[in-house]
Protein backbone atom coordinates (compact mmCIF):
# COMPACT_ATOMS: atom_id res chain seq x y z
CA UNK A 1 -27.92 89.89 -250.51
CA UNK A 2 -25.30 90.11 -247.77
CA UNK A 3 -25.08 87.85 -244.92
CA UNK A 4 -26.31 90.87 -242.42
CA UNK A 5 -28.84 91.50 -244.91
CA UNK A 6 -30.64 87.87 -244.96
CA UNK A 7 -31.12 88.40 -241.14
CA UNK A 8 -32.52 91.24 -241.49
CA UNK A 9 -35.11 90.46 -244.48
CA UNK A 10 -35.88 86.89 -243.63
CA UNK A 11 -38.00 85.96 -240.67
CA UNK A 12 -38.40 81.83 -242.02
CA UNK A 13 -37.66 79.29 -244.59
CA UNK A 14 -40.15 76.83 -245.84
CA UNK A 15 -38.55 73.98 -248.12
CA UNK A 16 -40.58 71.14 -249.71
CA UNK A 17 -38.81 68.10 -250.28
CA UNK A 18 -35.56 70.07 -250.47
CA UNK A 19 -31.70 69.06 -251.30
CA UNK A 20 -29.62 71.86 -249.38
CA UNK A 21 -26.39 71.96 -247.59
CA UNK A 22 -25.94 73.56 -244.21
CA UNK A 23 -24.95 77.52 -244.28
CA UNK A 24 -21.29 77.68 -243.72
CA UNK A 25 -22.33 81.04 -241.26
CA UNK A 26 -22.65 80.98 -237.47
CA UNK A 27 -25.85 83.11 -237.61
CA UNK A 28 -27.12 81.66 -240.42
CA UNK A 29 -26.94 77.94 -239.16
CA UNK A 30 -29.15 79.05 -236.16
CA UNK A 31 -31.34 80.68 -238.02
CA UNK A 32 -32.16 77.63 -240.02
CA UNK A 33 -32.38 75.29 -236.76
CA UNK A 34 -35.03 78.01 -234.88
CA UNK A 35 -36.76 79.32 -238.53
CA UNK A 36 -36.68 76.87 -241.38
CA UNK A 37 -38.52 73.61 -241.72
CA UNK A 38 -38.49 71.19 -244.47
CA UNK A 39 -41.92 69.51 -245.15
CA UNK A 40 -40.72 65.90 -247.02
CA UNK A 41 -41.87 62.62 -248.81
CA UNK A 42 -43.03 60.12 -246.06
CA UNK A 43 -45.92 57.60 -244.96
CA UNK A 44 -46.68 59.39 -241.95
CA UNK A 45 -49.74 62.03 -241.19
CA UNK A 46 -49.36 65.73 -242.43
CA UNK A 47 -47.31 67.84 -240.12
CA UNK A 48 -45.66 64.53 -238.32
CA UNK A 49 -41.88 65.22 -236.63
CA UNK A 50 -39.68 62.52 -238.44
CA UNK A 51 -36.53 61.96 -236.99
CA UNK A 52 -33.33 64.75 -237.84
CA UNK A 53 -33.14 67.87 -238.23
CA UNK A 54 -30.69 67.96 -241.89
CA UNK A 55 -28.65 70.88 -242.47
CA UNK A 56 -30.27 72.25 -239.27
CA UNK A 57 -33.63 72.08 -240.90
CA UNK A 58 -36.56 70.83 -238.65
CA UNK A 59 -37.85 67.93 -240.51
CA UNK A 60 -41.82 66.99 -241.04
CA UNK A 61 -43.95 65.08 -242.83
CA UNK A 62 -45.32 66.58 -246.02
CA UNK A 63 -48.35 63.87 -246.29
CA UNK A 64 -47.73 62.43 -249.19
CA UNK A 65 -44.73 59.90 -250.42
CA UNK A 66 -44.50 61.68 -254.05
CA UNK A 67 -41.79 63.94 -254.40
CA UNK A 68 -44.19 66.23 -256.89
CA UNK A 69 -46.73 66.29 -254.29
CA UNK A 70 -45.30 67.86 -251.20
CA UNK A 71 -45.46 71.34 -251.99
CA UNK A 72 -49.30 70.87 -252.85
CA UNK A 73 -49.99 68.44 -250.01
CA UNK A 74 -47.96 70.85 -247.28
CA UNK A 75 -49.31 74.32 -248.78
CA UNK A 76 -51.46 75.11 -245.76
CA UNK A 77 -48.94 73.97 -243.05
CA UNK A 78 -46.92 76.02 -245.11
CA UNK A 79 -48.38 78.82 -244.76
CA UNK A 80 -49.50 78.80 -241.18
CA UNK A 81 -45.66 78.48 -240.73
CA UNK A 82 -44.72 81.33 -242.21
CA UNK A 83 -47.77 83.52 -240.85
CA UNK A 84 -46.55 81.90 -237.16
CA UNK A 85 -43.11 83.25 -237.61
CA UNK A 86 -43.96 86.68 -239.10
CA UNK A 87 -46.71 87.32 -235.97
CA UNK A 88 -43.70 86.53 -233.42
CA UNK A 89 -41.50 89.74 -235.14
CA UNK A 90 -41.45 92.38 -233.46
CA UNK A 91 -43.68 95.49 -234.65
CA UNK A 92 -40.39 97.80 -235.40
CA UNK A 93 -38.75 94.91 -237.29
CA UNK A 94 -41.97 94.19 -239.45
CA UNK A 95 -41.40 96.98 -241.87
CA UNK A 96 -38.51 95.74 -243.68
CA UNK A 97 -39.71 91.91 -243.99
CA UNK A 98 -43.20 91.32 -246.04
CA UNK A 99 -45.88 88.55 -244.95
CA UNK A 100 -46.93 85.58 -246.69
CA UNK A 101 -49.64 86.26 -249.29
CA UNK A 102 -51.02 83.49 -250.78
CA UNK A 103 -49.32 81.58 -253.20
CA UNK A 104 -47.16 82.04 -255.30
C-alpha cells in the first residue's frame, strides 16, 4: 500500500504490547500521535495513561502485567477505540475504510 494510500484506508491503529519504530513519514508520524494507541503490560487499572507516548503511540494500560494477556485483557477498550475513531470520519470518507467487526 502506498503512503497516500494508508491515509486514505486507515482511520486508527490499535497495538497490544507492541515493538514498533516510529514511521519515517511526516503524515504518517501524526497520524500515529492523533490515531494509534498501544494498550501494554503494567500494574495499573485497564485503560490507565502511563507516561510516553513511544514512536508517537499514545500509551495505556492493558490491565494485566503478562505480555500474552494484553490483547485479551484490552479487547473491549480495543474495540471501543476503533468504533470511536471510525464514528468521527466523515460520512463521504466512510466508504473506502471498513468498521471494526468483532474479532478477529
Amino acid at each position: 500500500m502506498s503512503r497516500d494510500g494508508f491515509l486514505k484506508r486507515v482511520y486508527a491503529v490499535a497495538f497490544t504490547d507492541a515493538v514498533h519504530r516510529t514511521p519515517s513519514n511526516k503524515d504518517h508520524r501524526i497520524f500515529f500521535g492523533k490515531n494509534a494507541i498501544n494498550w501494554i503490560c503494567s500494574k495499573y487499572p485497564l485503560d490507565t495513561h502511563l507516561k510516553g507516548p513511544q514512536n508517537n503511540t499514545r500509551l495505556v494500560s492493558a490491565g494485566t502485567t503478562e505480555h500474552e494477556r494484553t490483547s485479551s485483557a484490552s479487547i473491549d477498550s480495543v474495540f471501543t477505540f476503533l468504533s470511536q475513531k471510525y464514528s468521527a470520519i466523515e460520512p463521504a470518507a466512510k466508504s473506502s475504510r471498513k468498521p471494526p467487526q468483532g474479532c478477529f
